[in-house]
Protein backbone atom coordinates (compact mmCIF):
# COMPACT_ATOMS: atom_id res chain seq x y z
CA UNK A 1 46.48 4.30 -29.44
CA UNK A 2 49.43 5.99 -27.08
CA UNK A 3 49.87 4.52 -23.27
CA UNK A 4 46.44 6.59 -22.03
CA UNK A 5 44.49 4.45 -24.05
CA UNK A 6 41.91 6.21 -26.58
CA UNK A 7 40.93 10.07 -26.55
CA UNK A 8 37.24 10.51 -25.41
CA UNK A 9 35.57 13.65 -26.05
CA UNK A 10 33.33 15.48 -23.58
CA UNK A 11 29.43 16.21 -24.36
CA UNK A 12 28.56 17.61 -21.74
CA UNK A 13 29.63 19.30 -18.43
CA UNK A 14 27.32 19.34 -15.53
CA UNK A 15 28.72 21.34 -11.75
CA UNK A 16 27.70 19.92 -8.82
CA UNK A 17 28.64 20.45 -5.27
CA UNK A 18 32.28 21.73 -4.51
CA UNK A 19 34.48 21.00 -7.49
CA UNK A 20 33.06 17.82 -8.57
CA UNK A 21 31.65 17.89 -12.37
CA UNK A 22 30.10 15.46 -13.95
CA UNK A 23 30.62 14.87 -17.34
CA UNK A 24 29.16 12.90 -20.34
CA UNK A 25 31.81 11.65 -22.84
CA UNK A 26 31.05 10.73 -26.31
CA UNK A 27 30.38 7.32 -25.53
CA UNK A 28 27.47 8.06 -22.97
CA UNK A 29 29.23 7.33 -20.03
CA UNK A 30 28.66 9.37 -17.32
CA UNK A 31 31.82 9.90 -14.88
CA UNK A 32 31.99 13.07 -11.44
CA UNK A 33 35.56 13.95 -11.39
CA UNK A 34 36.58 15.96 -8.25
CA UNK A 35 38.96 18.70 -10.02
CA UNK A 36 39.70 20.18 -6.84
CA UNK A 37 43.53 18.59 -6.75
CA UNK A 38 44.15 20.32 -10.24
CA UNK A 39 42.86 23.55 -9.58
CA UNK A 40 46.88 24.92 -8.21
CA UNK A 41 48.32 28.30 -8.40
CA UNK A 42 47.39 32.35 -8.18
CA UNK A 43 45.48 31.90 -11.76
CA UNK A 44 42.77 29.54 -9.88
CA UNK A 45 42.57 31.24 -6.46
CA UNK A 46 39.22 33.22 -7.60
CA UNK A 47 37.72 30.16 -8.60
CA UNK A 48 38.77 28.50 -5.47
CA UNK A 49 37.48 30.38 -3.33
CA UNK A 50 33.75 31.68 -5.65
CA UNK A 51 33.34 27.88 -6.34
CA UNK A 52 32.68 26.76 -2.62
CA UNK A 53 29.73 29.19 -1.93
CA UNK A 54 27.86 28.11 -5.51
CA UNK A 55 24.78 26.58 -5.85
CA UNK A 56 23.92 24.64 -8.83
């Protein structure tokens, strides 16, 4: 085990409103992470701005 504690894989990936995902991680727990604060630079700016105006 490193200083992040153990790896978790993902299951499943679920979009909801804005930039929040929720994901299932191989354990079965459920977390919504907000990835709006990682989403920096030219490569995300299409994604910035589709993402918004999506419906799930």
């Amino acid at each position: 085990m490193d200083k992040l504690g153990p790896r978790m894989g993902v299951r499943a990936a679920v979009p909801r409103q804005g930039f929040k995902v929720l994901f299932t991680f191989d354990n079965s727990v459920q977390r919504e992470i907000d990835l709006e604060p990682y989403l920096h630079g030219p490569i995300f700016e299409p994604l910035r701005r589709a993402l918004p105006q999506m419906s799930f």
